[in-house]
C-alpha atoms as a PDB file:
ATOM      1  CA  UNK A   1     -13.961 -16.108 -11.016  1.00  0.00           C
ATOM      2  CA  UNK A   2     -14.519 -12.850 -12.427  1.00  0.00           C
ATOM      3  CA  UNK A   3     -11.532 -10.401 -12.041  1.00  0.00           C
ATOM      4  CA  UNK A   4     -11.682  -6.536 -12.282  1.00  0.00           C
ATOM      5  CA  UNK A   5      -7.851  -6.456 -12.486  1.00  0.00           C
ATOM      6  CA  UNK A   6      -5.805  -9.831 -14.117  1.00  0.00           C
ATOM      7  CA  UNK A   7      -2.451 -10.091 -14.565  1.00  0.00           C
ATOM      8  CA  UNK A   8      -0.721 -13.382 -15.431  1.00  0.00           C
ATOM      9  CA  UNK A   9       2.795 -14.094 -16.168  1.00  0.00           C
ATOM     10  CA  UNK A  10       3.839 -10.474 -16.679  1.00  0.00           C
ATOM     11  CA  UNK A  11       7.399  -9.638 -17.632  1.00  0.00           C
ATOM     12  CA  UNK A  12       8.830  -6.384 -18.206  1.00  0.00           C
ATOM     13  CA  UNK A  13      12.783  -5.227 -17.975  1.00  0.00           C
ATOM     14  CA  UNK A  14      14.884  -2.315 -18.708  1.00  0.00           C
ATOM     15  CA  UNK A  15      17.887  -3.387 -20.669  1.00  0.00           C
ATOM     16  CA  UNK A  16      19.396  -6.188 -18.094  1.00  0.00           C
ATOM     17  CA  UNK A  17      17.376  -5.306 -15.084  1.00  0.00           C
ATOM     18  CA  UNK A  18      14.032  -7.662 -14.430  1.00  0.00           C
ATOM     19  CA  UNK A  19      11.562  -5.361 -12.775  1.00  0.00           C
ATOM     20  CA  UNK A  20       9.019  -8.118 -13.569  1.00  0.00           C
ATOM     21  CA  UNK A  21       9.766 -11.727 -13.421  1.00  0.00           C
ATOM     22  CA  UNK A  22       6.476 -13.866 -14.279  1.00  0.00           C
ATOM     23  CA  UNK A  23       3.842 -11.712 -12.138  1.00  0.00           C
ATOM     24  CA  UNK A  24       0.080 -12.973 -11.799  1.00  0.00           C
ATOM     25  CA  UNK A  25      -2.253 -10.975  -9.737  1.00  0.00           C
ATOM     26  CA  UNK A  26      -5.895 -10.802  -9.711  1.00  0.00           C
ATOM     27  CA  UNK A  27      -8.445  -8.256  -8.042  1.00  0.00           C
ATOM     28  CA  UNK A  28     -12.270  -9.113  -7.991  1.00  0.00           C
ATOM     29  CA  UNK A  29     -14.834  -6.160  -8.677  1.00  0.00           C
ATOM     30  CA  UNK A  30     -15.195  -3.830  -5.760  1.00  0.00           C
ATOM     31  CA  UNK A  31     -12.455  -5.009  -4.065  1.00  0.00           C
ATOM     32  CA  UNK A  32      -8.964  -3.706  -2.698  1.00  0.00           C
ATOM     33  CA  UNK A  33      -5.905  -5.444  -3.701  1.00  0.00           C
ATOM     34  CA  UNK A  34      -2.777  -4.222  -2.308  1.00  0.00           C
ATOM     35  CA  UNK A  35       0.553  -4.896  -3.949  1.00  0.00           C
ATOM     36  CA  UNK A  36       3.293  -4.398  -1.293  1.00  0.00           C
ATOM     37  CA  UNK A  37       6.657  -4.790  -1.458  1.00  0.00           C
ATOM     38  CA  UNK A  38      10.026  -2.171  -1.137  1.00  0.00           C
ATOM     39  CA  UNK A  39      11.404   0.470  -3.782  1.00  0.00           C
ATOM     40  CA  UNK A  40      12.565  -1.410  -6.326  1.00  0.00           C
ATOM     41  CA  UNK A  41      10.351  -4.952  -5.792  1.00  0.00           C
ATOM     42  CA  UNK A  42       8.387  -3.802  -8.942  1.00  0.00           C
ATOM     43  CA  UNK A  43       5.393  -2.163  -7.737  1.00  0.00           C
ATOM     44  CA  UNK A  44       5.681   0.901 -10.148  1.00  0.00           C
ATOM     45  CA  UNK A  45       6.336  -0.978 -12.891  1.00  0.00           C
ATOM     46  CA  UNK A  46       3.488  -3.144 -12.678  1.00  0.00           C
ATOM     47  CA  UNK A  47       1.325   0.132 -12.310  1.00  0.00           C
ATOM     48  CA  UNK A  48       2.497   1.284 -15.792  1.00  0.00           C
ATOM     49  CA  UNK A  49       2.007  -2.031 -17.453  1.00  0.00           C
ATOM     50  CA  UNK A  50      -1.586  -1.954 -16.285  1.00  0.00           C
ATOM     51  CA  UNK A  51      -2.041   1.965 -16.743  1.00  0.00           C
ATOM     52  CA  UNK A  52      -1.256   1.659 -20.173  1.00  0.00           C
ATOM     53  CA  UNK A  53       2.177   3.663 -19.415  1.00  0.00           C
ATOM     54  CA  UNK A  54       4.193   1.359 -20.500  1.00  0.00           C
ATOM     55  CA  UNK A  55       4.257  -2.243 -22.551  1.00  0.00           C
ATOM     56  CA  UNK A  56       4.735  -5.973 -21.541  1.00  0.00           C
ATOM     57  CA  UNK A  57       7.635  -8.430 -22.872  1.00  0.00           C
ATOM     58  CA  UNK A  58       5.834 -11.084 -21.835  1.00  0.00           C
ATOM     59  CA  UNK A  59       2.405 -12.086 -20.434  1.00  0.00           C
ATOM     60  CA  UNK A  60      -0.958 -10.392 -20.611  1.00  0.00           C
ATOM     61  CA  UNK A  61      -2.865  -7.788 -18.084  1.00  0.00           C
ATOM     62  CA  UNK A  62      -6.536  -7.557 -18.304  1.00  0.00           C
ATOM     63  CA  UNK A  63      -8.599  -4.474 -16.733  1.00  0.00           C
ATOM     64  CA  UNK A  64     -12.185  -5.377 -17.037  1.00  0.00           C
ATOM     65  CA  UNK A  65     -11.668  -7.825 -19.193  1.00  0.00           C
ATOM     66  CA  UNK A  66      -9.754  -5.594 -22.238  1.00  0.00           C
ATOM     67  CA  UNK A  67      -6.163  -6.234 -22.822  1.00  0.00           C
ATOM     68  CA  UNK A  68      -4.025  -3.391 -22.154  1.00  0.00           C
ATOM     69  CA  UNK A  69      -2.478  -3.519 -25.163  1.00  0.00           C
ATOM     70  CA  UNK A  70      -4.645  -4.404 -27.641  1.00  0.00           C
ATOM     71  CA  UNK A  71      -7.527  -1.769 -25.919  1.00  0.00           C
ATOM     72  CA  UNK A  72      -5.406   0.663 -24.540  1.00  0.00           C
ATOM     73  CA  UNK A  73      -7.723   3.163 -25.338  1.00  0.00           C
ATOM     74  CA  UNK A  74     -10.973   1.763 -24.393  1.00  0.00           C
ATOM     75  CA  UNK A  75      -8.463   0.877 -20.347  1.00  0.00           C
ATOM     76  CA  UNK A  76      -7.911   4.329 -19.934  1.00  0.00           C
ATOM     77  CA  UNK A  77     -11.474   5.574 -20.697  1.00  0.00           C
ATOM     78  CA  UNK A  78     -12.297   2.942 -17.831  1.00  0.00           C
ATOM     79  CA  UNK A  79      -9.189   3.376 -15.373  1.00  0.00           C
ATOM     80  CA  UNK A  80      -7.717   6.239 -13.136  1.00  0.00           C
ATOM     81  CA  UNK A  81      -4.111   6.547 -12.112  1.00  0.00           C
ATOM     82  CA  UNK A  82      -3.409   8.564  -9.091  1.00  0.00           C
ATOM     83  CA  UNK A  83       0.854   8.802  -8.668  1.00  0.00           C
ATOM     84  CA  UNK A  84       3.052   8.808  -6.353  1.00  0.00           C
ATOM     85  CA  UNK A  85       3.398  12.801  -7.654  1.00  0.00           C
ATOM     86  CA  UNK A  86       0.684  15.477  -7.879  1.00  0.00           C
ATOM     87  CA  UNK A  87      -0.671  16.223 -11.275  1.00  0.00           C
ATOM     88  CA  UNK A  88      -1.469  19.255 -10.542  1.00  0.00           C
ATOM     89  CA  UNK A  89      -1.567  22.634 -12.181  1.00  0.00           C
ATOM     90  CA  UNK A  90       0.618  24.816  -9.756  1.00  0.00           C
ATOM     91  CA  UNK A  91      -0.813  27.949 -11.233  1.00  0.00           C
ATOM     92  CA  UNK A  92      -4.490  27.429 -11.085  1.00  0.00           C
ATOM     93  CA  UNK A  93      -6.584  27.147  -7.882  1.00  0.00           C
ATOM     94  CA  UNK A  94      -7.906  23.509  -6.699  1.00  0.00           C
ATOM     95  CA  UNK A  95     -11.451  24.248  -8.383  1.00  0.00           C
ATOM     96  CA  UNK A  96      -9.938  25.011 -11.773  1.00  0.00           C
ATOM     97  CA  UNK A  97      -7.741  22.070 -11.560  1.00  0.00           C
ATOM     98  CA  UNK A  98     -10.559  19.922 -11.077  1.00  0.00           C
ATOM     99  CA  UNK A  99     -12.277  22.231 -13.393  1.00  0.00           C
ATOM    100  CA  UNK A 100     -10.113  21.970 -16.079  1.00  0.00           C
ATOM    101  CA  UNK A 101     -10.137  18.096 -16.006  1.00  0.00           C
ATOM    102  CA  UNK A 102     -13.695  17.369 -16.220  1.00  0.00           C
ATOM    103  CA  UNK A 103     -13.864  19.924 -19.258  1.00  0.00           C
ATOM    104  CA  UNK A 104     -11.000  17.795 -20.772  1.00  0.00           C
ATOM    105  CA  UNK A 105     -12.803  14.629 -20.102  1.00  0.00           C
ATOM    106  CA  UNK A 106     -16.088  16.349 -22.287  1.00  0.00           C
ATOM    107  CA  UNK A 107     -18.323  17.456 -19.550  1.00  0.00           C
ATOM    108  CA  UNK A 108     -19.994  20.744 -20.065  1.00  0.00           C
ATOM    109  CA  UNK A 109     -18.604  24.064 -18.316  1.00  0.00           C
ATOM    110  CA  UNK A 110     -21.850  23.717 -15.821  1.00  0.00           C
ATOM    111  CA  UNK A 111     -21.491  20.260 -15.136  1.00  0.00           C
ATOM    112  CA  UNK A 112     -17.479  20.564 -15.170  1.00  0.00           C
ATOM    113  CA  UNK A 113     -18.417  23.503 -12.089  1.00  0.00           C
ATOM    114  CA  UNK A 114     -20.782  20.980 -10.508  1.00  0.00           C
ATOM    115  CA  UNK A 115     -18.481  18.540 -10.181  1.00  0.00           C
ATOM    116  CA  UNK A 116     -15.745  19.947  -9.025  1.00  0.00           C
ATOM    117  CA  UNK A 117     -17.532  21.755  -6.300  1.00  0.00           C
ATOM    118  CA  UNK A 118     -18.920  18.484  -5.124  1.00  0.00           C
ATOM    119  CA  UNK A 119     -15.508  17.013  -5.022  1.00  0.00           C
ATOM    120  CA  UNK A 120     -14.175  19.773  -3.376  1.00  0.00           C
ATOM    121  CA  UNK A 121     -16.515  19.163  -0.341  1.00  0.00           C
ATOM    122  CA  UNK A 122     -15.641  15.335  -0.653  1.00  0.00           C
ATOM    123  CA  UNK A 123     -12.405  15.933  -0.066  1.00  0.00           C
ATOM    124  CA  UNK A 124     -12.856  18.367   2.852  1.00  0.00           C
ATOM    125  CA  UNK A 125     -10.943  21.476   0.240  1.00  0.00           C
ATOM    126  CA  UNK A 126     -13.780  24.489   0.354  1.00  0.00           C
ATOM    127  CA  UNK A 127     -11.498  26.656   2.303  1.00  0.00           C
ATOM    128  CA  UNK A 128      -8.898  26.316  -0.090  1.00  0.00           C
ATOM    129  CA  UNK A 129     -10.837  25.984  -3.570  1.00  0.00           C
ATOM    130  CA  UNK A 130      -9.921  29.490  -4.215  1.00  0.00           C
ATOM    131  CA  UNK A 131      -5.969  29.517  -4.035  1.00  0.00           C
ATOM    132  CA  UNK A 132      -3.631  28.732  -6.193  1.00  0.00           C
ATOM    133  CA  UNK A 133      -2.656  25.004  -5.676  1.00  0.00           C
ATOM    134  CA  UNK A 134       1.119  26.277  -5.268  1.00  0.00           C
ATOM    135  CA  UNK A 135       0.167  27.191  -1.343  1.00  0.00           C
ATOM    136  CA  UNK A 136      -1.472  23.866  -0.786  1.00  0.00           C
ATOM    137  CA  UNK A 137       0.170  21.148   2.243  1.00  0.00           C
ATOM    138  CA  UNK A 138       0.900  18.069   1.077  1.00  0.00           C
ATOM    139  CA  UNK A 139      -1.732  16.443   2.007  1.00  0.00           C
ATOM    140  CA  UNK A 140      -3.789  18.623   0.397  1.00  0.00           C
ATOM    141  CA  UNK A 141      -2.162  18.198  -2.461  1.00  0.00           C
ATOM    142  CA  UNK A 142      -2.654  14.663  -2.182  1.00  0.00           C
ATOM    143  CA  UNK A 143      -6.309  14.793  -1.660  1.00  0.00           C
ATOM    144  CA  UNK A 144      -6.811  16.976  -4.143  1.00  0.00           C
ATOM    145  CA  UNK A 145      -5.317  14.905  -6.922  1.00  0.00           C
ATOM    146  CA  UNK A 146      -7.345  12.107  -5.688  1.00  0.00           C
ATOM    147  CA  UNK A 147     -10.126  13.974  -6.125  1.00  0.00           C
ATOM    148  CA  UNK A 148      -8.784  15.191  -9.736  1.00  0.00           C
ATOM    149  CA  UNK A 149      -8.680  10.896 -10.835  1.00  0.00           C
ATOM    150  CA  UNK A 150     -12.025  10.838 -10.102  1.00  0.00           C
ATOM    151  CA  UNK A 151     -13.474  13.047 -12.205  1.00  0.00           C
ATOM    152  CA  UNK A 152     -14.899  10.443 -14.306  1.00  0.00           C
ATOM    153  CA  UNK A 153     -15.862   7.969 -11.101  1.00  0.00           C
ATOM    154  CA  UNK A 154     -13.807   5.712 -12.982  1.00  0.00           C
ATOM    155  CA  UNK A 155     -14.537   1.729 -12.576  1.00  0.00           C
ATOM    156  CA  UNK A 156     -10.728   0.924 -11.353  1.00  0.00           C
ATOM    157  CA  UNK A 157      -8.510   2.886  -9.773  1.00  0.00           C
ATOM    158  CA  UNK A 158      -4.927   2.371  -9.525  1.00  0.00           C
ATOM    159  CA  UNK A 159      -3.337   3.954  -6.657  1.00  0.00           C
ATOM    160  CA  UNK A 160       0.645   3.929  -6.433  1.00  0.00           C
ATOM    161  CA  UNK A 161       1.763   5.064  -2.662  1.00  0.00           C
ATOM    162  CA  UNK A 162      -0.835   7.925  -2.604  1.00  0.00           C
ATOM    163  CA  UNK A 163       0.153   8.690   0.925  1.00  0.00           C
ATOM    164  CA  UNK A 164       3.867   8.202   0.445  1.00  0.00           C
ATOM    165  CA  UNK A 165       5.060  11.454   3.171  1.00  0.00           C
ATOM    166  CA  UNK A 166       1.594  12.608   5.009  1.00  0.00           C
ATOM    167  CA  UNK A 167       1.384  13.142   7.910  1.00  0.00           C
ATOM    168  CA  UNK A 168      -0.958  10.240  10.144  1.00  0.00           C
ATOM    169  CA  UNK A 169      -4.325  12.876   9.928  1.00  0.00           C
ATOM    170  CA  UNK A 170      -4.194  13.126   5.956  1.00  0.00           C
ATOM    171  CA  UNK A 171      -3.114   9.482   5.518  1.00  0.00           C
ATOM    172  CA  UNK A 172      -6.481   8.138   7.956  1.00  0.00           C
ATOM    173  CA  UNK A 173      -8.606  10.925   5.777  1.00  0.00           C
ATOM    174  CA  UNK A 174      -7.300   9.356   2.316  1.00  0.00           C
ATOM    175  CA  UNK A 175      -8.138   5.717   3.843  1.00  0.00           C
ATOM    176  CA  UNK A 176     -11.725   7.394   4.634  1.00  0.00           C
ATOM    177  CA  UNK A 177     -12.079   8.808   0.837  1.00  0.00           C
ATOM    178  CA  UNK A 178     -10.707   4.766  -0.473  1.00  0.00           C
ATOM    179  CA  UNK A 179     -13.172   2.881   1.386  1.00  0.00           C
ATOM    180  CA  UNK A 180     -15.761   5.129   0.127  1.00  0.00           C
ATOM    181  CA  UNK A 181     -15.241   4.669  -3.508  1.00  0.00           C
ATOM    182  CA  UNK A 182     -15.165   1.115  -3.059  1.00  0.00           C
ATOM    183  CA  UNK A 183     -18.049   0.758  -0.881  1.00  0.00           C
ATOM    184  CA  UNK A 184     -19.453   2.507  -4.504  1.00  0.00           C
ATOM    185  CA  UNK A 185     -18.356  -0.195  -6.469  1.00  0.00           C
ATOM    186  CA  UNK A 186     -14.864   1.002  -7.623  1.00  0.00           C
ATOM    187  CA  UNK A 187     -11.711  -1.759  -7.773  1.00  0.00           C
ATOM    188  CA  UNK A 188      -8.629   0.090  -6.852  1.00  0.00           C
ATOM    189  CA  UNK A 189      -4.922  -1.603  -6.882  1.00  0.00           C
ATOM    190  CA  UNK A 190      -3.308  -0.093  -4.049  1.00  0.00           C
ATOM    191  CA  UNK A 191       0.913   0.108  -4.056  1.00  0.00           C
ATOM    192  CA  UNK A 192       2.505   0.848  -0.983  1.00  0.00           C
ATOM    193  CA  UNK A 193       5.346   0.378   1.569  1.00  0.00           C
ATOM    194  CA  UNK A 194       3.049   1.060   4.437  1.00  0.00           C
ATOM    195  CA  UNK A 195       2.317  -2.556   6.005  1.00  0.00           C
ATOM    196  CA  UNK A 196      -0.599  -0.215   8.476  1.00  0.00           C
ATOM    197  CA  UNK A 197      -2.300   0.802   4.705  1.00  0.00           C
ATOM    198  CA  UNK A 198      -2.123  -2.763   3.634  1.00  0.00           C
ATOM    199  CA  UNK A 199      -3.688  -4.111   6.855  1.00  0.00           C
ATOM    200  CA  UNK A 200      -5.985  -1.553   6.981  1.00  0.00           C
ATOM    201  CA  UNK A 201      -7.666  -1.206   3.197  1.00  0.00           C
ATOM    202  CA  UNK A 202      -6.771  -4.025   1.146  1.00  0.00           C
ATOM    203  CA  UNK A 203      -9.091  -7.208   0.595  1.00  0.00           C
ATOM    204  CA  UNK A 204      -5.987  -9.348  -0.694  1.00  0.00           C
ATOM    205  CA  UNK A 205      -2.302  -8.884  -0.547  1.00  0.00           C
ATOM    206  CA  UNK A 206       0.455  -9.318  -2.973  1.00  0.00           C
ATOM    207  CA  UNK A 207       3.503  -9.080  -1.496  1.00  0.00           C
ATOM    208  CA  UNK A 208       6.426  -9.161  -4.433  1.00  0.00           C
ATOM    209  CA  UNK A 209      10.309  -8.506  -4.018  1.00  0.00           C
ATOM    210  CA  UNK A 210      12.632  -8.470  -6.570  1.00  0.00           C
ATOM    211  CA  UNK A 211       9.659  -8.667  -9.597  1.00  0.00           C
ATOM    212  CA  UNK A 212       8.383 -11.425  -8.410  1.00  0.00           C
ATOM    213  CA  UNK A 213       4.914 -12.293  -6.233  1.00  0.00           C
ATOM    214  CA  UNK A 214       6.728 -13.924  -3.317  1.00  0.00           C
ATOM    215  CA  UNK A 215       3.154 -14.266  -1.526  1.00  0.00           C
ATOM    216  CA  UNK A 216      -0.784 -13.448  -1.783  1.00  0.00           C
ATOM    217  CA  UNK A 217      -3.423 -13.727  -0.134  1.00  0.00           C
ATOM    218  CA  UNK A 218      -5.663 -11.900   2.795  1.00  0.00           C
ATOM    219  CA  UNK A 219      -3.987  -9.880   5.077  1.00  0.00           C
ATOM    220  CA  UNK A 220      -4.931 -12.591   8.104  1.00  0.00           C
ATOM    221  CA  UNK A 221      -3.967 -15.356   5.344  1.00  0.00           C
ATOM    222  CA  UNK A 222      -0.472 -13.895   5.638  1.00  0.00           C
ATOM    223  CA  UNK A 223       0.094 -13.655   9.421  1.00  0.00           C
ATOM    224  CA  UNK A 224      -1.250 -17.253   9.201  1.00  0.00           C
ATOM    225  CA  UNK A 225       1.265 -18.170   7.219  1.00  0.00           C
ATOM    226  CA  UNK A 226       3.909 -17.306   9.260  1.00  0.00           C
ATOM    227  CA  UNK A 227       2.401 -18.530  12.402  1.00  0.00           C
ATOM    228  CA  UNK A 228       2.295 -18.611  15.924  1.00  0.00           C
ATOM    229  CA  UNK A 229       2.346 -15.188  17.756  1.00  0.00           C
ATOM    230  CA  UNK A 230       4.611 -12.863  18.775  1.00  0.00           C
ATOM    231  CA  UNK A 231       5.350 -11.688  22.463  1.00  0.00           C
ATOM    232  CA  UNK A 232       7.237  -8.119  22.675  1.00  0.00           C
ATOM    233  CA  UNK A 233       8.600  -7.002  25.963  1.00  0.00           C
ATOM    234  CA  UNK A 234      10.464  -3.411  26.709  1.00  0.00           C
ATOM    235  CA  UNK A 235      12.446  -3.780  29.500  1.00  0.00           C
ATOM    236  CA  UNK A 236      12.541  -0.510  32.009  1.00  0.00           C
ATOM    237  CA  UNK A 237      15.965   0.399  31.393  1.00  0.00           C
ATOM    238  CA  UNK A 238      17.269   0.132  28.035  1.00  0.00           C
ATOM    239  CA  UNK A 239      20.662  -1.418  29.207  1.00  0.00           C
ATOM    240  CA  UNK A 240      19.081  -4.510  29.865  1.00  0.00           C
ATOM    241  CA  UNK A 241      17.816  -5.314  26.350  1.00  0.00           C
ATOM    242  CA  UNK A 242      20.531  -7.688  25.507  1.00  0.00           C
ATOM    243  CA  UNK A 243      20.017  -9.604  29.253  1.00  0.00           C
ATOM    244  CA  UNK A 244      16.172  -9.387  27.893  1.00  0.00           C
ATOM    245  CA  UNK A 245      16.397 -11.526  24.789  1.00  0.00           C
ATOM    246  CA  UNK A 246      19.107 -14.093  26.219  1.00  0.00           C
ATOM    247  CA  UNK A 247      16.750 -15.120  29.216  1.00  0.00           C
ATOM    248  CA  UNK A 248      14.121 -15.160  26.056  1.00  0.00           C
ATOM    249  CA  UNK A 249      16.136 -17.308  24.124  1.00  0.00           C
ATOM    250  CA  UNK A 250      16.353 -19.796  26.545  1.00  0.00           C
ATOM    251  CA  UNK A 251      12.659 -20.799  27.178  1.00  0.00           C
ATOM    252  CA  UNK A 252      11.138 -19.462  23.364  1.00  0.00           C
ATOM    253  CA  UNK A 253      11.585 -21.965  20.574  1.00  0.00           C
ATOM    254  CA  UNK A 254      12.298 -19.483  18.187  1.00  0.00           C
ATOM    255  CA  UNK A 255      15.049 -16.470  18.236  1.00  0.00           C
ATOM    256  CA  UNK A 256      14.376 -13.714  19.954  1.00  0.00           C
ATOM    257  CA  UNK A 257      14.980 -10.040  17.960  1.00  0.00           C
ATOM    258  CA  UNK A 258      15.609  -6.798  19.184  1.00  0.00           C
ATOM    259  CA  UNK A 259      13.952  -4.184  17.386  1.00  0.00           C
ATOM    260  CA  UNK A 260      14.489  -0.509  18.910  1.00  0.00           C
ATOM    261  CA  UNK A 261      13.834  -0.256  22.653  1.00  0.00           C
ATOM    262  CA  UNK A 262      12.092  -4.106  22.530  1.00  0.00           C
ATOM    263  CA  UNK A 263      12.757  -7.632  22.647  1.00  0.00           C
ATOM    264  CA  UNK A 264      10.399  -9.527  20.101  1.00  0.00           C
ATOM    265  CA  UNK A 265       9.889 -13.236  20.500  1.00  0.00           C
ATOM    266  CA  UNK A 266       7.877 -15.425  18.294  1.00  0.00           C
ATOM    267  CA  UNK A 267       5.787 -18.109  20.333  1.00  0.00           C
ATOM    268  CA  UNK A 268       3.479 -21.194  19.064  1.00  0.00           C
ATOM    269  CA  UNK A 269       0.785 -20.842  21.717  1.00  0.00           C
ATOM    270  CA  UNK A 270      -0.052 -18.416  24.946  1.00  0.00           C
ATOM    271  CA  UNK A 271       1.836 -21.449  27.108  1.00  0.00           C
ATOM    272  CA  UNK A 272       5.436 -20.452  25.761  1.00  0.00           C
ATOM    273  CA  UNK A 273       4.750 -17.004  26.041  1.00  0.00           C
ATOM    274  CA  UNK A 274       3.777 -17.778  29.932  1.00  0.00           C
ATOM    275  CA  UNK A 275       7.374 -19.695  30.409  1.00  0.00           C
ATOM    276  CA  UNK A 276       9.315 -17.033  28.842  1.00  0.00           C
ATOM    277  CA  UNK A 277       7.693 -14.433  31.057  1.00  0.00           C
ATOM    278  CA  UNK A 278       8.186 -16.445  33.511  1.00  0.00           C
ATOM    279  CA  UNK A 279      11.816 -16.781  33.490  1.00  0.00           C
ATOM    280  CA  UNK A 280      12.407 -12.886  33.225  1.00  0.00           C
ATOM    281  CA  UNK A 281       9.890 -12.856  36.054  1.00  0.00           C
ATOM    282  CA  UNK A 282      12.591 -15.361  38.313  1.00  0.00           C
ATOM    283  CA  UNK A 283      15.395 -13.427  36.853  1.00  0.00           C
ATOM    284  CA  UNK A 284      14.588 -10.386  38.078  1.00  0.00           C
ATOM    285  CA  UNK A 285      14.371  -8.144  34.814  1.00  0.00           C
ATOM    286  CA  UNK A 286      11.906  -5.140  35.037  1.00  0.00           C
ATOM    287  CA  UNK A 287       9.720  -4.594  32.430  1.00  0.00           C
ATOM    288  CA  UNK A 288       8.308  -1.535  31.052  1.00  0.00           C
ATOM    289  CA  UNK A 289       6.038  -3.289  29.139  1.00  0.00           C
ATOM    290  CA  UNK A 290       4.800  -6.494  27.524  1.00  0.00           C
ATOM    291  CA  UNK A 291       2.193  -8.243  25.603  1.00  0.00           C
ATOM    292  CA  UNK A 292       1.275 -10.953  23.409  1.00  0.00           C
ATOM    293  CA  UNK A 293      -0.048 -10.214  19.182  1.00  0.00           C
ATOM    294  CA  UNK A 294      -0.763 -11.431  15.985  1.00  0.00           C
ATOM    295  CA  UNK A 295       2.149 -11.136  13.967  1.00  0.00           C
ATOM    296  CA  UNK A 296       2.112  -8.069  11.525  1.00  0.00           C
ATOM    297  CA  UNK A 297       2.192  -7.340   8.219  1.00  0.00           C
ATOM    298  CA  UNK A 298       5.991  -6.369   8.206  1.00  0.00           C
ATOM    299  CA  UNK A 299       6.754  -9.214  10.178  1.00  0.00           C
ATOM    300  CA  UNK A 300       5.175 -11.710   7.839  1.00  0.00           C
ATOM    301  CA  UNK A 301       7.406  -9.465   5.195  1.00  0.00           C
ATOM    302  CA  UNK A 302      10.233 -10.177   7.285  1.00  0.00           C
ATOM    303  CA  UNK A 303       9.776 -14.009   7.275  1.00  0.00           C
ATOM    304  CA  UNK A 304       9.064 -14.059   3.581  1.00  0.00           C
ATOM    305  CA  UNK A 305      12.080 -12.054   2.327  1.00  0.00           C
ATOM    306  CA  UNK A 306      14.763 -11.506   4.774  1.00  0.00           C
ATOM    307  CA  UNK A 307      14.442  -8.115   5.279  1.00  0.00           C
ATOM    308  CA  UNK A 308      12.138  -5.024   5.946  1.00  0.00           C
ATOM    309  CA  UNK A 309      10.160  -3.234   2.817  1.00  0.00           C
ATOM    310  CA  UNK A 310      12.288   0.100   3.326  1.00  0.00           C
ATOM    311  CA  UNK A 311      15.829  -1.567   2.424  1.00  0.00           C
ATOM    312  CA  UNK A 312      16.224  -1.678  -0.950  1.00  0.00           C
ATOM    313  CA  UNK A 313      18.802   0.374  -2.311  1.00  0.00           C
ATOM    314  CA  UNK A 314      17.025   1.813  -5.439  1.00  0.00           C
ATOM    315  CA  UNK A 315      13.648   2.281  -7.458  1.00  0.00           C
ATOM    316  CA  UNK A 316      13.395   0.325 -10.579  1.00  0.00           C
ATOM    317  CA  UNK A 317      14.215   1.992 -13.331  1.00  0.00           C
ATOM    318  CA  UNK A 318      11.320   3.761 -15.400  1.00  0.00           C
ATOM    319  CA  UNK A 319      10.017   3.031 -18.586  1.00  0.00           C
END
């Protein structure tokens, strides 16, 4: 198979800590793969190696076939990096930020004012092309140096937590402006700790924890893996939670958890979910609401590691 994106056996660490441990991924033109995991698994880390930010101990990364050592400089002609920071000029106004780039990258001042203002209405930023980028939201901010990494319409794109603190309205608009560019052909390698952006964009899933791909493959693969479904009931008054998950326990085959206001209970088939509602119906426990899903993405993270993608206690340290 072809691959857009190919890393295999990648090692990188920073004096005695291992931010990558032996990492192989691989991302097939057009495609989204998501790499998802906590602060700390070795997300960023993996986005410099491939970037051209920073160099591998051990193992080799491919993007489009050139080594990112050996053609760094032809990768980064070819590749975009959009941050988990804006690159932005705070001084200048979104269309001589986007201005300023394309100039950089050789276009002429016409075609430099061309593009821009067609990225501008791309990215839904006319009313604001004329202030200084210092007064912009966040999520304008956000779209705005998306819009600034594409410049070039670059052939990959590497994307590390671009929606990291939006709000849910700029988050679903930078999903919009992602599927676009890959309905155009572009590969993008999408970080994040958001298991909804995962489920929702990405093609194939890498989930890696401590520097190491734990698991891979599509985001249905994953909830496969873990199996069964998963019945969640919230009883109608939040004292009886613990009552909840003991009458649970008794009929489910697997534990029950409690997670906020609801008592989650993994089931093999629709029939075990029908005894265990059954039992809370004889018991006499009131429920505010129930039903029977897929597991999710954070659930299969749950299975696979132990614990949720926001505990980790730090980043891993930069290059």
């Amino acid at each position: 198979m072809r691959y857009a994106i190919e890393v295999r056996g990648l090692v990188k660490s920073f004096g005695e800590v291992r931010a990558l441990d032996g990492v192989d991924l691989g991302a097939a033109p057009g495609t989204v793969l998501g790499l998802l995991g906590p602060n700390g698994a070795g997300k960023t880390t993996a986005v410099r190696v491939l970037s051209t930010l920073a160099r591998p101990d051990k193992g080799t990364a491919r993007v489009l076939g050139l080594d990112v050592v050996a053609d760094a400089a032809r990768v980064r002609e070819r590749l975009s990096l959009t941050g988990q920071y804006a690159g932005l000029d705070d001084g200048l106004t979104g269309e001589q930020n986007l201005v300023l780039i394309a100039r950089l990258l050789g276009a002429s001042r016409a075609q430099a004012k061309a593009r821009a203002h067609e990225l501008i209405e791309r990215f839904a930023l006319a009313h604001a092309a004329s202030r200084p980028v210092a007064g912009y939201s966040g999520g304008m901010r956000r779209r705005l140096d998306l819009a600034a990494s594409i410049v070039r319409r670059p052939e990959v794109l590497v994307l590390d937590e671009p929606t990291t603190g939006l709000d849910p309205t700029s988050r679903s608009g930078l999903w919009e402006v992602v599927r676009d560019l890959v309905a155009e052909g572009t590969t993008v390698l999408l970080t994040t700790q958001y298991l909804e952006e995962a489920d929702q964009l990405a093609g194939t899933v890498a989930v890696i924890d401590h520097g190491r791909v734990i698991a891979s493959g599509t985001p249905s693969q994953l909830k496969q893996a873990v199996g069964g479904l998963v019945l969640r009931m919230r009883p109608a008054r939040p004292e009886a939670l613990g009552q909840l998950a003991e009458l649970a326990g008794w009929s489910a085959a697997a534990a029950p958890r409690i997670e906020h206001d609801e008592v989650a209970v993994p089931v093999a088939h629709p029939g075990e979910a029908t005894a265990v509602m059954a039992r809370v119906v004889q018991a006499g426990t009131d429920l505010a609401a129930f039903g029977l899903h897929e597991p999710t993405l954070d659930e299969v993270f749950l299975t696979l590691t132990g614990h949720r993608t926001g505990t980790e206690e730090k980043e891993e340290v930069a290059a």
